[in-house]
Protein backbone atom coordinates (compact mmCIF):
# COMPACT_ATOMS: atom_id res chain seq x y z
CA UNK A 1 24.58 -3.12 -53.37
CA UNK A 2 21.25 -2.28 -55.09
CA UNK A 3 21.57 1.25 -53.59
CA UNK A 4 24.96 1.37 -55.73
CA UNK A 5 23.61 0.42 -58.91
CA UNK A 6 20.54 2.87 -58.55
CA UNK A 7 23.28 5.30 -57.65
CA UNK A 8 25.31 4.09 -60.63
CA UNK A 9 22.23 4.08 -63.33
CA UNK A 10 20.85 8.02 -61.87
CA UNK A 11 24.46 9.66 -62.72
CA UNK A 12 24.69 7.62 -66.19
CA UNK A 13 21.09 9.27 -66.62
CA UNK A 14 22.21 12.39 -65.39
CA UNK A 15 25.32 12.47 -68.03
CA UNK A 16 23.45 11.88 -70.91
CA UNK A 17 20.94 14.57 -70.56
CA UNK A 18 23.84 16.95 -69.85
CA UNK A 19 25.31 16.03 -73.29
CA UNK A 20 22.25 16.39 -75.27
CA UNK A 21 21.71 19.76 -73.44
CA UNK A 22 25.08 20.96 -74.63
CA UNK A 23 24.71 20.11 -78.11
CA UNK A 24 21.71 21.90 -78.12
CA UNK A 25 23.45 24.84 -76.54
CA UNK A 26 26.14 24.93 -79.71
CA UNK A 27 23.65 24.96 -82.32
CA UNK A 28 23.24 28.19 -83.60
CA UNK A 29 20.13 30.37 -84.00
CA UNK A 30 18.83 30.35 -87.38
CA UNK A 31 20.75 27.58 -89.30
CA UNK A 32 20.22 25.66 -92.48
CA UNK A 33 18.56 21.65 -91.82
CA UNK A 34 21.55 19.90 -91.59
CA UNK A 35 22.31 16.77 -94.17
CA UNK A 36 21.31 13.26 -92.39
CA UNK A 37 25.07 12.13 -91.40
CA UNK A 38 25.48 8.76 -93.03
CA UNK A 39 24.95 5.50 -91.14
CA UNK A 40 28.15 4.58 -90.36
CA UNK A 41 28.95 7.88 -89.11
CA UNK A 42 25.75 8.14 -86.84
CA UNK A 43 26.92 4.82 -85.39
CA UNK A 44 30.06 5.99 -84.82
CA UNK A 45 28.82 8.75 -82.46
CA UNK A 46 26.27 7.11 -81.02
CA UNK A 47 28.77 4.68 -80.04
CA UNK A 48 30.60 7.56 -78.42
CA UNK A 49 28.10 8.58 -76.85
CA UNK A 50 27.62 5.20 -75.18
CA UNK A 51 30.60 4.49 -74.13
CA UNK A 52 31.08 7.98 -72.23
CA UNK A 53 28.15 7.11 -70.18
CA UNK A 54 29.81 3.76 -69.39
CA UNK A 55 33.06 4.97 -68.04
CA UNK A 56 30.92 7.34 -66.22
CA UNK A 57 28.75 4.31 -64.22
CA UNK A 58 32.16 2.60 -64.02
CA UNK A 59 33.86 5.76 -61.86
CA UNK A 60 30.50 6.02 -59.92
CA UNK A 61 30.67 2.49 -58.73
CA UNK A 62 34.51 2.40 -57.97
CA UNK A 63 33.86 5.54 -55.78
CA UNK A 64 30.99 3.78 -54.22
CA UNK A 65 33.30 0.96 -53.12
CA UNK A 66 36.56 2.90 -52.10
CA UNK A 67 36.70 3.53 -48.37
CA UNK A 68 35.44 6.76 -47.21
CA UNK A 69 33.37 7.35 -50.00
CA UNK A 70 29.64 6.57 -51.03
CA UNK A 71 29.91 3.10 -49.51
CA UNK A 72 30.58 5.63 -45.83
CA UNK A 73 27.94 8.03 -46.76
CA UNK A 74 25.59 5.24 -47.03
CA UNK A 75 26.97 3.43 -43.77
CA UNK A 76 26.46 7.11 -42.17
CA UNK A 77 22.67 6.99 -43.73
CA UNK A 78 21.89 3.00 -42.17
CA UNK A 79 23.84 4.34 -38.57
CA UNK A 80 21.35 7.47 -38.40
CA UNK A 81 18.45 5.83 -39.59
CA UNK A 82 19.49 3.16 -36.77
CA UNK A 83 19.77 6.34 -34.27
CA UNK A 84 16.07 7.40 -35.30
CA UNK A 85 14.89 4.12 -34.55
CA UNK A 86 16.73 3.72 -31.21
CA UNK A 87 15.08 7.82 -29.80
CA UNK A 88 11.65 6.23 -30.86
CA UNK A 89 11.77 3.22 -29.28
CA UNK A 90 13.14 4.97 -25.91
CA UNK A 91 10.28 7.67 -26.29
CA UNK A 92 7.95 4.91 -26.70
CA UNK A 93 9.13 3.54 -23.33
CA UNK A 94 8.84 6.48 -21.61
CA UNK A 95 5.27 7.05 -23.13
CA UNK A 96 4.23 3.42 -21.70
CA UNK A 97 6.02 4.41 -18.14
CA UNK A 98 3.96 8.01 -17.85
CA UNK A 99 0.38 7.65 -16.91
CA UNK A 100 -1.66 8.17 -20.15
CA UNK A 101 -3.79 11.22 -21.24
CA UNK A 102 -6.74 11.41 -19.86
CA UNK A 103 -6.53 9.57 -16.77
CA UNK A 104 -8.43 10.83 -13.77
CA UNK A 105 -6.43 12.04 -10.98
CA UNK A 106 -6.66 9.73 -7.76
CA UNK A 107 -8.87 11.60 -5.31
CA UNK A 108 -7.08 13.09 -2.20
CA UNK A 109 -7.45 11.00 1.13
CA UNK A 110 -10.28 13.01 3.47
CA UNK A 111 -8.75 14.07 6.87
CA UNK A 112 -10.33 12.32 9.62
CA UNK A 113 -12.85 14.79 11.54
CA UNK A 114 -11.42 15.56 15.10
CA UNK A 115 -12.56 13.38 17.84
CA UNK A 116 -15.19 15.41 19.79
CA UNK A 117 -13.38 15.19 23.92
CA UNK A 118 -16.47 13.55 25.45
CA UNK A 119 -15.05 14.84 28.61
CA UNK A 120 -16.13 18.53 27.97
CA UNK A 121 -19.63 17.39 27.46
CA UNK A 122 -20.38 15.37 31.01
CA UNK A 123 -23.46 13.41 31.70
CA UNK A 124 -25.45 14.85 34.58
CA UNK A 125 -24.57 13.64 37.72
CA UNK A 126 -25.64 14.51 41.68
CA UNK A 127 -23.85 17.07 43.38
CA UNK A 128 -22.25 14.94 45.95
CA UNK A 129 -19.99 16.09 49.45
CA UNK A 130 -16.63 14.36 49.25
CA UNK A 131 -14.84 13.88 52.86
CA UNK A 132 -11.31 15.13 52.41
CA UNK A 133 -8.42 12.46 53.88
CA UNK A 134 -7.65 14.49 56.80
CA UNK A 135 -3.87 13.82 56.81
CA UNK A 136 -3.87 15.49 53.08
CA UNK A 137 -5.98 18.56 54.97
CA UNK A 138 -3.14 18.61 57.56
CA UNK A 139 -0.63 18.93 54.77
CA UNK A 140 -2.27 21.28 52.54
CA UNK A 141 -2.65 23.54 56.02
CA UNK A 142 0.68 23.51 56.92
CA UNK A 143 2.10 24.86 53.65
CA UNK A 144 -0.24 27.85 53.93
CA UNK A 145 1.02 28.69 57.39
CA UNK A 146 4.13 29.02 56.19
CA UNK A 147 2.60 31.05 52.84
CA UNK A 148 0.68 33.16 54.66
CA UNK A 149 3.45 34.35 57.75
CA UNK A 150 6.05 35.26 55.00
CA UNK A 151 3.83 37.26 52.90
CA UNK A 152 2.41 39.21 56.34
CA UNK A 153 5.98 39.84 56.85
CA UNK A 154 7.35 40.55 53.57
CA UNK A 155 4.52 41.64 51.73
CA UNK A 156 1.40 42.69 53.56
CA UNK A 157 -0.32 43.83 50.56
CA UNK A 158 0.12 40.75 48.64
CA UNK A 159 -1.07 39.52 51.73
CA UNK A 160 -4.39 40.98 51.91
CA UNK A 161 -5.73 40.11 48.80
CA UNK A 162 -5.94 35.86 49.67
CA UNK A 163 -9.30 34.71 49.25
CA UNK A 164 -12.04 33.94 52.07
CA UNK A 165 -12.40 30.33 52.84
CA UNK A 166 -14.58 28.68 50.55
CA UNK A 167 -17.62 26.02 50.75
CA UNK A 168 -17.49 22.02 50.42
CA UNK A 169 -20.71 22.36 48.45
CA UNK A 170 -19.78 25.15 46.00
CA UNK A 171 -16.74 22.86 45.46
CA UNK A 172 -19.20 19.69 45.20
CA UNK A 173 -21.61 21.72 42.69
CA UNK A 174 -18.48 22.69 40.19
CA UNK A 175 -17.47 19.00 40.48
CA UNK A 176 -20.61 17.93 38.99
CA UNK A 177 -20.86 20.73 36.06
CA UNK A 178 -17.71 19.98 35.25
CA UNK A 179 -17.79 16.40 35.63
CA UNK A 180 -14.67 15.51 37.11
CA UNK A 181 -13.32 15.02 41.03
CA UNK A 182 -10.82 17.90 42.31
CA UNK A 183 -8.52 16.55 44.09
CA UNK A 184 -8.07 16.44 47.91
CA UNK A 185 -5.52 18.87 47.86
CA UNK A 186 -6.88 21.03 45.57
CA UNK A 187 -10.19 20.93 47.85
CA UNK A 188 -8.35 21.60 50.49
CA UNK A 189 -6.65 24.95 49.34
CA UNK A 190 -9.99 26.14 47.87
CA UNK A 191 -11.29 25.69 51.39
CA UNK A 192 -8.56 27.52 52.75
CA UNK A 193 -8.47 30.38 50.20
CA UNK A 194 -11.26 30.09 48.01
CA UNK A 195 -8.66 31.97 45.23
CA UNK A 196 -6.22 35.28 45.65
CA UNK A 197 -6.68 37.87 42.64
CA UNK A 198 -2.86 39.46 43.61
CA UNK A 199 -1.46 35.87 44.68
CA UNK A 200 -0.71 33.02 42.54
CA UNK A 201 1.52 29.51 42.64
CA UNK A 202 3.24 30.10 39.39
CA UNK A 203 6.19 33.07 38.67
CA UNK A 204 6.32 34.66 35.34
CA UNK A 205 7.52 37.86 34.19
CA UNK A 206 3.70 39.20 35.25
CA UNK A 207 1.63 38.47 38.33
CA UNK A 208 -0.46 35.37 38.47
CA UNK A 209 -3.63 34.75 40.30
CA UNK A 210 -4.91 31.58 41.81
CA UNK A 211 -8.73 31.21 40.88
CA UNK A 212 -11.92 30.65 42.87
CA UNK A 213 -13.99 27.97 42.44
CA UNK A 214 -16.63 29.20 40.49
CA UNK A 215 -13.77 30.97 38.31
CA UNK A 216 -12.49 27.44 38.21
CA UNK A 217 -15.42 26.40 36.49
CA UNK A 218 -16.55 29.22 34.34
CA UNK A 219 -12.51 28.75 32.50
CA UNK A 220 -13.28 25.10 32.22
CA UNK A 221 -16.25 25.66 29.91
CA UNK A 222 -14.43 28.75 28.11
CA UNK A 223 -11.51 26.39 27.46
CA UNK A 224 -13.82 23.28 26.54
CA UNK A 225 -15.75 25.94 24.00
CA UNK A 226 -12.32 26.93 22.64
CA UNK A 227 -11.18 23.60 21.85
CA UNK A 228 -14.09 20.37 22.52
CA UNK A 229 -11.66 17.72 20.65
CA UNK A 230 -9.59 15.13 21.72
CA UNK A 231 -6.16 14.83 19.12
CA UNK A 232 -3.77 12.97 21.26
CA UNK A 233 -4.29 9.88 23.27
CA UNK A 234 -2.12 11.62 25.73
CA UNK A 235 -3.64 14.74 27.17
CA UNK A 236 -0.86 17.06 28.16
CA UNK A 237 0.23 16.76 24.70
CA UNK A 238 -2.77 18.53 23.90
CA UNK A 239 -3.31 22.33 24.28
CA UNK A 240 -6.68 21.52 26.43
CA UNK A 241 -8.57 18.14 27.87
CA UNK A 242 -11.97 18.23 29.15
CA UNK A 243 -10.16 16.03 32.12
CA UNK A 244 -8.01 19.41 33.14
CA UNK A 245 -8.84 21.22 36.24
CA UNK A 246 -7.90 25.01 35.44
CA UNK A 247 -6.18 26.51 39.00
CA UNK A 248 -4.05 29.44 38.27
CA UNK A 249 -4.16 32.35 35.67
CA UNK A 250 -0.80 34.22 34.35
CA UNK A 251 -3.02 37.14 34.04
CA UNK A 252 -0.24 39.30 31.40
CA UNK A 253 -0.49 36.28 28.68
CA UNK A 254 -2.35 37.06 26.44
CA UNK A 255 -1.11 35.34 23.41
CA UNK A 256 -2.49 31.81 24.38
CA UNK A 257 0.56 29.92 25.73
CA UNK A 258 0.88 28.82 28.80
CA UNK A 259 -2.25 30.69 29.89
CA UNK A 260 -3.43 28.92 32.90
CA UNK A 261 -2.00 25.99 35.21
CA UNK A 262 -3.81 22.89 35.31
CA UNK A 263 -4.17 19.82 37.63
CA UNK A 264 -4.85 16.26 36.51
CA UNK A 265 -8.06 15.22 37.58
CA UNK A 266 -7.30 11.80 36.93
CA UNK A 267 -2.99 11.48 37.82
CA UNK A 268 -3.62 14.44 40.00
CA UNK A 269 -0.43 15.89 38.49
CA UNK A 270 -0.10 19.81 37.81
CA UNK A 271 1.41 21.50 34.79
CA UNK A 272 0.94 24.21 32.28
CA UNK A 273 1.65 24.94 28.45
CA UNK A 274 5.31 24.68 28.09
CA UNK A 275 5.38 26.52 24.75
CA UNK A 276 6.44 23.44 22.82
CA UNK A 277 4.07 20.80 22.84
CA UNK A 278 1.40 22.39 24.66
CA UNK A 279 0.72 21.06 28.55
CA UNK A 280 3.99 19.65 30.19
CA UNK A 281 3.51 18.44 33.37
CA UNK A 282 5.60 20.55 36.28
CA UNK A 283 4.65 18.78 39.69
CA UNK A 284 3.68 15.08 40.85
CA UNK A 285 0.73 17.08 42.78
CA UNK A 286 -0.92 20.23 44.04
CA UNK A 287 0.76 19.81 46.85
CA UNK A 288 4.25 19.11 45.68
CA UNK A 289 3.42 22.72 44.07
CA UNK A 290 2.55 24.48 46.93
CA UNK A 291 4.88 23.00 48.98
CA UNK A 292 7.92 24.41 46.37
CA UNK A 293 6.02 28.08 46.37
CA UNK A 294 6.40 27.94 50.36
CA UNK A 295 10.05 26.38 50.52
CA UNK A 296 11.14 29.63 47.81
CA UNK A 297 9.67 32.10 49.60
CA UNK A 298 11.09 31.33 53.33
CA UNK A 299 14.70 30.36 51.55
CA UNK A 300 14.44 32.67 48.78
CA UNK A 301 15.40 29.97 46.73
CA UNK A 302 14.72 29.14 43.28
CA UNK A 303 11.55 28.34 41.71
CA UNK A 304 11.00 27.40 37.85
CA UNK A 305 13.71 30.15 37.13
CA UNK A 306 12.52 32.71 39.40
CA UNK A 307 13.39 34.07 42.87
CA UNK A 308 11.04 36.00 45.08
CA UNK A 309 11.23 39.79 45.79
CA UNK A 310 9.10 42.48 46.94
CA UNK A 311 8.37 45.79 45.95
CA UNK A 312 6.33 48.26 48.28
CA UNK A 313 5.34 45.32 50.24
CA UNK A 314 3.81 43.49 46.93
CA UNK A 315 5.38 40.25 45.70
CA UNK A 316 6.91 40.00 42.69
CA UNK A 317 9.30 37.20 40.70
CA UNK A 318 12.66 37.95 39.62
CA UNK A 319 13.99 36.01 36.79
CA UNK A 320 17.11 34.45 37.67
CA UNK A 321 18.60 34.80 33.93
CA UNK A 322 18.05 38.39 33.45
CA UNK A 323 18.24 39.36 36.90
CA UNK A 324 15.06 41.86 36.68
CA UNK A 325 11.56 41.58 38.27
């Protein structure tokens, strides 16, 4: 109501200088003073002049009050006022709710350091002659019988490039550098064949070569020098463990994977990189693994996707997908 009579009062205002100013404007120029009008007459248009600013207050409030008028503008003023004051309460809210100027960024969590593999760093330790179990000798024997009259028959140069027998001793001596037992099995092939650079217990699109003992050891330390941490509580998980016992080289791999097959020194089970998750193991033993090798060449059955063939009496793997050596 107050803002109606301000409203009111500011056009009455407004009216009466708008009269003055168009008397003015009728005067003319250059005019004799005029005679003082009399008093009653002065009255009479003062009084005029009075009561046309009245009726113009009176039509300013009635507008004020009918519906849709100045009574809605000013309703229309209070509701957007009301709608200022609602956007800076909210953008007070979300000032409160966002973290305030100035405030130090939380420092990043530091990554653990690797776990150094204790097993590629062994404590000294005698060089020591192990006695093989003889029945495990037996075993590991027979299995190269059969190896060895297949590839004479099938392919005599593959043939002549298995390994001389090798020493209990040189085996003992690695075992100590390295730290770890080889297993009976494994001792037993070594002593058998100490490694064949054109013959191998694993097929792959190239040749593979089982390794000597002293090549057994040297690719221990180059592998332990490559990677000397431990990252997995499970070790064929792991792209290397000091506790792995390097065997076998796919000697055309040269991108990393599956580079050489391993036995367990510990489990005693064998296995190489599957390509996924790094080592997978393949066999329960070395001698489950040779035992498969033999059994694929006299049957020419399968073996990890490959079939035996020969080529000018040298050994190769066919790939049983593709069909091609």
């Amino acid at each position: 109501m107050l803002k109606l009579v301000r409203l009111a009062l500011t056009a009455a205002i407004l009216t009466a200088i708008a009269v003055r100013l168009r008397r003015r404007a009728r005067m003319p120029a250059h005019r004799p003073m005029p005679v003082p009008p009399s008093p009653p007459a002065r009255r009479t248009r003062m009084g005029l002049v009075w009561a046309g600013i009245a009726a113009v207050v009176a039509l300013t409030l009635v507008a004020a009050l009918v519906p849709g008028g100045a009574g809605r503008a000013t309703v229309a003023q209070g509701e957007s006022s009301a709608k200022s004051h609602e956007e800076l309460r909210q953008e007070s809210l979300r000032a409160q709710t966002q973290a305030p100027a100035g405030t130090p960024t939380p420092a990043p969590v530091p990554t653990p350091a690797p776990t150094p593999d204790h097993r590629c760093s062994p404590a000294p330790r005698p060089v020591t002659v192990r006695p093989i179990d003889p029945k495990v000798k037996r075993a590991m024997d027979r299995q190269w019988r059969r190896i060895e009259r297949w590839l004479k028959a099938n392919a005599p140069r593959t043939y002549r490039t298995l390994g001389a027998p090798g020493k209990a001793r040189t085996i003992a001596i690695a075992e100590a550098q390295m730290g770890v037992d080889f297993p009976d099995d494994l001792r037993a092939s070594l002593l058998r064949h100490n490694g064949s650079p054109g013959f191998g217990f694993g097929a792959d699109f190239g040749d593979s070569s089982n390794l000597g003992i002293r090549e057994i050891r040297d690719t221990w330390r180059h592998m332990c020098h490559l990677d000397p941490t431990d990252v997995n509580d499970d070790p064929w998980l792991e792209s290397w463990n000091g506790r792995m016992i390097p065997f076998l080289v796919f000697s055309d791999r040269d991108d990393g994977s599956a580079f050489y097959a391993v036995v367990d020194s510990v489990g005693g089970e064998v296995g190489w990189d599957d390509t996924i998750s790094g080592m997978a193991p393949r066999m329960p033993s070395y001698h489950a693994l040779v035992r498969t090798v033999a059994d694929a060449l006299e049957e020419g059955s399968e073996f990890d996707g490959w079939r035996p063939a020969t080529k000018r009496g040298v050994l190769r793997w066919e790939n049983v997908e593709y069909g091609n050596p």
